[in-house]
N, C-alpha and C. Protein backbone atom coordinates (compact mmCIF):
# COMPACT_ATOMS: atom_id res chain seq x y z
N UNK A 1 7.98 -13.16 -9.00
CA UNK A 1 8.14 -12.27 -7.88
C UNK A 1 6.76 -11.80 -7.47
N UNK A 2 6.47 -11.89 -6.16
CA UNK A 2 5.51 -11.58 -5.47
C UNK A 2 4.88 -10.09 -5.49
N UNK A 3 3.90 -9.53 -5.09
CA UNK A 3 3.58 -7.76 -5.38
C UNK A 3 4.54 -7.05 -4.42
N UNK A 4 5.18 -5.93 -4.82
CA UNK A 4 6.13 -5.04 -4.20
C UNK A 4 5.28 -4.60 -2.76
N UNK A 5 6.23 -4.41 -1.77
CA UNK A 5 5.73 -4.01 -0.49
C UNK A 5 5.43 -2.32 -0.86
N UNK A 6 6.15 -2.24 -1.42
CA UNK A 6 5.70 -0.18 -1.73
C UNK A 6 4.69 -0.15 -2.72
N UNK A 7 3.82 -1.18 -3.21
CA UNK A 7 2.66 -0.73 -3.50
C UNK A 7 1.32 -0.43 -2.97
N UNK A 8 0.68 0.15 -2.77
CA UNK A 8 -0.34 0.75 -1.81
C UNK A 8 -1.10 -0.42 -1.90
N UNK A 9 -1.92 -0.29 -0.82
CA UNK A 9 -3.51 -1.41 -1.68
C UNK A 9 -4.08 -0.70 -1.24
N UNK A 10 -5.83 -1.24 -1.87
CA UNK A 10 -7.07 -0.55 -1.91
C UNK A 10 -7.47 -1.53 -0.57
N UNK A 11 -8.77 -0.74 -0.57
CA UNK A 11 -9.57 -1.51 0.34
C UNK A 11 -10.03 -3.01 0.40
N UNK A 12 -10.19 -3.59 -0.58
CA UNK A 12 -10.32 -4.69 -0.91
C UNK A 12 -8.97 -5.78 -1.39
N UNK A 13 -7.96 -5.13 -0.97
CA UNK A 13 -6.80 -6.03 -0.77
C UNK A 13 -5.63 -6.07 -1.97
N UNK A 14 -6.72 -4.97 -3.24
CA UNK A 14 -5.72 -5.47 -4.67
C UNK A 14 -5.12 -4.11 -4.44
N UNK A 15 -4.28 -3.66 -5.97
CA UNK A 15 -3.68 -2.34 -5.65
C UNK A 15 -5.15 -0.98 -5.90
N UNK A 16 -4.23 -0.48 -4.97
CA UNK A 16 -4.87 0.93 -5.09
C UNK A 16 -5.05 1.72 -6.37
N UNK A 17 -6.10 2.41 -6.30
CA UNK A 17 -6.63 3.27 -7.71
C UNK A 17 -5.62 4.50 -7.34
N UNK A 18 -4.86 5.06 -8.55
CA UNK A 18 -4.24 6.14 -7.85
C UNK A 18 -5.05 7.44 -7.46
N UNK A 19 -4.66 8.44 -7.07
CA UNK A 19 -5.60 9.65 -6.21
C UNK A 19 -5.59 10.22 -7.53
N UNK A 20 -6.54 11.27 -7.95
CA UNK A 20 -7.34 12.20 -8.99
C UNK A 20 -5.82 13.08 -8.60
N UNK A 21 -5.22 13.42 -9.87
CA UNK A 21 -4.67 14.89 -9.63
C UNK A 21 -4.83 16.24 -10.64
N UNK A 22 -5.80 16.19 -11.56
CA UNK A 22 -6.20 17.15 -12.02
C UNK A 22 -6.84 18.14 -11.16
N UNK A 23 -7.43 18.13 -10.15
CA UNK A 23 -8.01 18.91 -9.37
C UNK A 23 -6.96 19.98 -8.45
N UNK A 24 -6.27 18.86 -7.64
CA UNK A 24 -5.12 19.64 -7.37
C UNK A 24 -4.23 20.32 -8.02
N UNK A 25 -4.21 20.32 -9.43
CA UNK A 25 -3.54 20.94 -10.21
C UNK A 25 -3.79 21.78 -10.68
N UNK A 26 -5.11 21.79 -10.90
CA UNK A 26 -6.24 23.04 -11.38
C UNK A 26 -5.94 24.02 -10.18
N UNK A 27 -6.35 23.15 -8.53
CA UNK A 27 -6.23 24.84 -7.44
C UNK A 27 -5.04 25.17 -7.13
N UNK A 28 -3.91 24.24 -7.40
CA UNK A 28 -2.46 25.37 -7.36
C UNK A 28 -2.00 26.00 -8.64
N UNK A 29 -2.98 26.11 -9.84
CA UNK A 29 -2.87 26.76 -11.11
C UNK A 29 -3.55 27.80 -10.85
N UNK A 30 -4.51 27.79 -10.43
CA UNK A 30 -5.42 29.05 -9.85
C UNK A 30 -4.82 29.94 -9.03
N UNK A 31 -4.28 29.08 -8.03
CA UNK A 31 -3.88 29.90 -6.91
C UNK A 31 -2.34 30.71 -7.23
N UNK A 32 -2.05 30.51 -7.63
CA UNK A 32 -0.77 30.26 -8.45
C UNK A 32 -1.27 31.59 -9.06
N UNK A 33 -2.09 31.91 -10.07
CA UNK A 33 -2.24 32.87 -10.75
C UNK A 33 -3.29 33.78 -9.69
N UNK A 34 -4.09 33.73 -9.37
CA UNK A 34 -4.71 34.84 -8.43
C UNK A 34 -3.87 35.30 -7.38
N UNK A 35 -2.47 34.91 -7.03
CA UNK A 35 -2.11 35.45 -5.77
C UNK A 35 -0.97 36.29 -6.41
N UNK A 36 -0.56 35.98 -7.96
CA UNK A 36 0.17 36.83 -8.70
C UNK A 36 -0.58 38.33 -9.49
N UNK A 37 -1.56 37.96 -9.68
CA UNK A 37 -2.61 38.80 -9.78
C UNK A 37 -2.92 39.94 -8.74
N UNK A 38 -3.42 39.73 -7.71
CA UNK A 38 -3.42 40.36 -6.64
C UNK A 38 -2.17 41.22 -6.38
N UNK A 39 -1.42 40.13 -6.28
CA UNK A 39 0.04 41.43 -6.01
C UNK A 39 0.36 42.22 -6.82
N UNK A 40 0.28 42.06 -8.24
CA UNK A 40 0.04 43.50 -9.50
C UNK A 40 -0.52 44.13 -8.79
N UNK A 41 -2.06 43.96 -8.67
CA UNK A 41 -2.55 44.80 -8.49
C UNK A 41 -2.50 45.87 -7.35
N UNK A 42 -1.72 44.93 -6.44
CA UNK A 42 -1.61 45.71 -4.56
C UNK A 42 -1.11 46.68 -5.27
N UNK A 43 0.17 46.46 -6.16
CA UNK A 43 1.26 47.70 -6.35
C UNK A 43 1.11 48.13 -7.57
N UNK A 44 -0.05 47.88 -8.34
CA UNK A 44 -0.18 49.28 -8.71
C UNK A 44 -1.00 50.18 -8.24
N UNK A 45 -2.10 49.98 -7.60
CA UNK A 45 -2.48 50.34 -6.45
C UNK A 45 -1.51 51.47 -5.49
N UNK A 46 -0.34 51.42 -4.98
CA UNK A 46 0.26 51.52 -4.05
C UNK A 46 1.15 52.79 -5.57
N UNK A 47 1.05 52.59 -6.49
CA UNK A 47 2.06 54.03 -6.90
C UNK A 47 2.61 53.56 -7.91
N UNK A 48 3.05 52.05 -8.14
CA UNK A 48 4.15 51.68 -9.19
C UNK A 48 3.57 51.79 -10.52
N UNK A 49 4.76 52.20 -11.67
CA UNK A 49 4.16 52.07 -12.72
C UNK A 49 4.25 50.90 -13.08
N UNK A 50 3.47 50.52 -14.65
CA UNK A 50 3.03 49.24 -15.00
C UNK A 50 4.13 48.06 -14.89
N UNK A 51 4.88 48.03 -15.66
CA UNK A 51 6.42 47.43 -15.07
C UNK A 51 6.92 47.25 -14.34
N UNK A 52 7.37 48.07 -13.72
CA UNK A 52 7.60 48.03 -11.96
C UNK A 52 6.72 46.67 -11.33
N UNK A 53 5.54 47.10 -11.45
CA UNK A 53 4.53 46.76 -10.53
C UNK A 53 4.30 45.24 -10.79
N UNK A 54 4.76 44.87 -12.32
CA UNK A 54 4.41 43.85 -12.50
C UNK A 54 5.43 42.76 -12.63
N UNK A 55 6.66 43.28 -12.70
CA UNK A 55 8.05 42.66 -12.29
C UNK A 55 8.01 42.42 -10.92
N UNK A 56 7.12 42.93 -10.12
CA UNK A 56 7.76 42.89 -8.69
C UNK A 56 7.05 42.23 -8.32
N UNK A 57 5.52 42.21 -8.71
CA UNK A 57 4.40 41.04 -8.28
C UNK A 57 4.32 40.03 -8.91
N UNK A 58 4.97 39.52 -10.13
CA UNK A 58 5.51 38.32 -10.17
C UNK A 58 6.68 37.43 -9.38
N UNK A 59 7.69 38.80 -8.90
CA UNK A 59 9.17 38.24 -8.04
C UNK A 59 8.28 37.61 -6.54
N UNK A 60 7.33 38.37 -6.00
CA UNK A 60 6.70 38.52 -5.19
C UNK A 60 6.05 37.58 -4.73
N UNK A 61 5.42 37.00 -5.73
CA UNK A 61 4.14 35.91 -6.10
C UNK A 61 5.04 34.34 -5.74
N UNK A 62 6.35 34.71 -6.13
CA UNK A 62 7.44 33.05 -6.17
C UNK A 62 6.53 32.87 -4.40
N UNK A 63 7.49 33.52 -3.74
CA UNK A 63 7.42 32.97 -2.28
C UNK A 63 6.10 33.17 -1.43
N UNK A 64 5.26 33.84 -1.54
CA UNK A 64 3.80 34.20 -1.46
C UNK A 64 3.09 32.65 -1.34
N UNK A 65 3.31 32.01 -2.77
CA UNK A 65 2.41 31.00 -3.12
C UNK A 65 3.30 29.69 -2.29
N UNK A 66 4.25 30.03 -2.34
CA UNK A 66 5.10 28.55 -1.72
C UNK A 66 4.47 28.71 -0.38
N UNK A 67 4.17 29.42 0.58
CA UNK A 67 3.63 29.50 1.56
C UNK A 67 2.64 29.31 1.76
N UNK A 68 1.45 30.01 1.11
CA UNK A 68 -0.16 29.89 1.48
C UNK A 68 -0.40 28.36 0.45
N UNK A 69 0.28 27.94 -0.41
CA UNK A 69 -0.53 26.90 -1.47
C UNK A 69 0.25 25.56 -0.78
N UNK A 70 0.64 25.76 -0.25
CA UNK A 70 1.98 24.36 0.81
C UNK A 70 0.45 23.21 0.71
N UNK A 71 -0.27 23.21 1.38
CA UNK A 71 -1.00 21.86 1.43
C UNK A 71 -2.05 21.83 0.48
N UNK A 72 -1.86 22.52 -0.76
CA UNK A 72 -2.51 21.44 -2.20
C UNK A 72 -1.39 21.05 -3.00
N UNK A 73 0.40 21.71 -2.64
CA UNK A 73 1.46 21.64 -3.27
C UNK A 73 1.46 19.94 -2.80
N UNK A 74 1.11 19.77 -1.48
CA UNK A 74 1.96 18.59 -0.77
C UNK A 74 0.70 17.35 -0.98
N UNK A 75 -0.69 18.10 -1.38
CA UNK A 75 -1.80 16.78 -2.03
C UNK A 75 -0.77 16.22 -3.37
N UNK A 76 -0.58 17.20 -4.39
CA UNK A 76 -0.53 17.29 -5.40
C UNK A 76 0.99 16.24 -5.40
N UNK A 77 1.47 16.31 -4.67
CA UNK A 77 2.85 15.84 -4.62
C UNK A 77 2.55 14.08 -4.29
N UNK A 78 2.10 13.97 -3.55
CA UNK A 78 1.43 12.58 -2.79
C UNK A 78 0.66 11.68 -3.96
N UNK A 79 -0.52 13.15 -4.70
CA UNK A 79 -0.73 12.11 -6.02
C UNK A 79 0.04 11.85 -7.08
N UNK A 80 1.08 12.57 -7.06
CA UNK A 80 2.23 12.19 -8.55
C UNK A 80 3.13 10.89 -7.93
N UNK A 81 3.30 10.89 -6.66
CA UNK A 81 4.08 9.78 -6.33
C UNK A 81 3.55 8.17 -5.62
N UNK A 82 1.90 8.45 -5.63
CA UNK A 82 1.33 7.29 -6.11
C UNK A 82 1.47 6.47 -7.18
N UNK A 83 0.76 8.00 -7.89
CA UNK A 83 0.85 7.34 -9.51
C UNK A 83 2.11 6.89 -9.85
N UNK A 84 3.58 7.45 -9.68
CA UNK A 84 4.42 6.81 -10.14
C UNK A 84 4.51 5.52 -9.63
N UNK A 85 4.20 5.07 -8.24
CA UNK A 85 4.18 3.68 -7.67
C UNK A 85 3.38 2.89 -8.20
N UNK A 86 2.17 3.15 -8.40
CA UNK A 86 1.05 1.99 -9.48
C UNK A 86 1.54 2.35 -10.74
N UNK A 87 2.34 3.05 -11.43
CA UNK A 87 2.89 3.06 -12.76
C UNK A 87 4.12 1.86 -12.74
N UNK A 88 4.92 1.78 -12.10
CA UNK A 88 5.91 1.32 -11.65
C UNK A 88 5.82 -0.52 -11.43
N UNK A 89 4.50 -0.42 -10.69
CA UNK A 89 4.25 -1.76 -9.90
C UNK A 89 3.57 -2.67 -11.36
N UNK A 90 2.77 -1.80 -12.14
CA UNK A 90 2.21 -2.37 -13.13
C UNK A 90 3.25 -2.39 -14.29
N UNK A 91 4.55 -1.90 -14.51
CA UNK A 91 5.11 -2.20 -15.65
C UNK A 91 6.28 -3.79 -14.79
N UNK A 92 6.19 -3.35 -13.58
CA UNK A 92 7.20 -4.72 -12.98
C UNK A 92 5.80 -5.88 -13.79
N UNK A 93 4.56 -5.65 -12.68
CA UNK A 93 3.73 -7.19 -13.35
C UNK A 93 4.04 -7.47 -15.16
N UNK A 94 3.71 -6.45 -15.71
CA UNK A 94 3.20 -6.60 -17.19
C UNK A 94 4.95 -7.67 -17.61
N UNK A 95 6.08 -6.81 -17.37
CA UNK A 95 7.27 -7.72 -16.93
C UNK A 95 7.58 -9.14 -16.85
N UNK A 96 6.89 -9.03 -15.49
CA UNK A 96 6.72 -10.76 -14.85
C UNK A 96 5.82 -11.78 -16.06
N UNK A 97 4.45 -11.23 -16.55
CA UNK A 97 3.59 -11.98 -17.14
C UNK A 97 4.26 -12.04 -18.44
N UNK A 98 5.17 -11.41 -19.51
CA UNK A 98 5.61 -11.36 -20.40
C UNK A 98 6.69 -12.28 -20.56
N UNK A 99 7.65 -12.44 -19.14
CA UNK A 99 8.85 -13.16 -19.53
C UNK A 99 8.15 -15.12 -19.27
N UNK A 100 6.89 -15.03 -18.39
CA UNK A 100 6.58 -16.29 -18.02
C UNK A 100 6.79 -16.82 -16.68
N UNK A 101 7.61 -16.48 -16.44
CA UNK A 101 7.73 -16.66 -14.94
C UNK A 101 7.24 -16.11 -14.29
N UNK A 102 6.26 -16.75 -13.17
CA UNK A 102 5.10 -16.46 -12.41
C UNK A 102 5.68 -17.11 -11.09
């Protein structure tokens, strides 16, 4: 069987290297925690006691980050589902070369 049409290629015609996703993972881990951070702090700031403040800026933080972090969520997403495609494409070859039939 010939190379899958849903595998990407590189520039030079073979498959594609998949995209880096430690990076993106690192700034929606960051972001992720500084925008939960911040909101503690708005409200305790604002009067709440410690609990309060920090139950609520975690509840707070869910939909906060789904909003402002949307396009390193949607890098980050693009590189896991590369990688699963060159994961995928390379266990079909390893497959093909194992049973012999080419």
């Amino acid at each position: 069987m010939a190379e899958s049409s849903t595998a990407p290629a590189g520039p030079a015609g073979g498959p594609a290297t998949p995209p880096r996703i430690l990076p993106w993972l690192l700034i929606y881990t960051v972001g992720r925690l500084a925008i939960a951070a911040a909101l503690v702090l708005i409200l305790w700031l604002a009067g709440l006691d410690q609990w309060s403040g920090l139950l609520f800026g975690l509840l707070l933080s869910m939909p906060v980050s789904y909003l402002l972090l949307r396009p390193s969520r949607e890098r980050l997403n693009e590189g896991l589902a590369a990688r699963s495609i060159a994961r995928r494409t390379a266990k079909e070859d390893l497959r093909t070369r194992l049973s012999g039939a080419e």
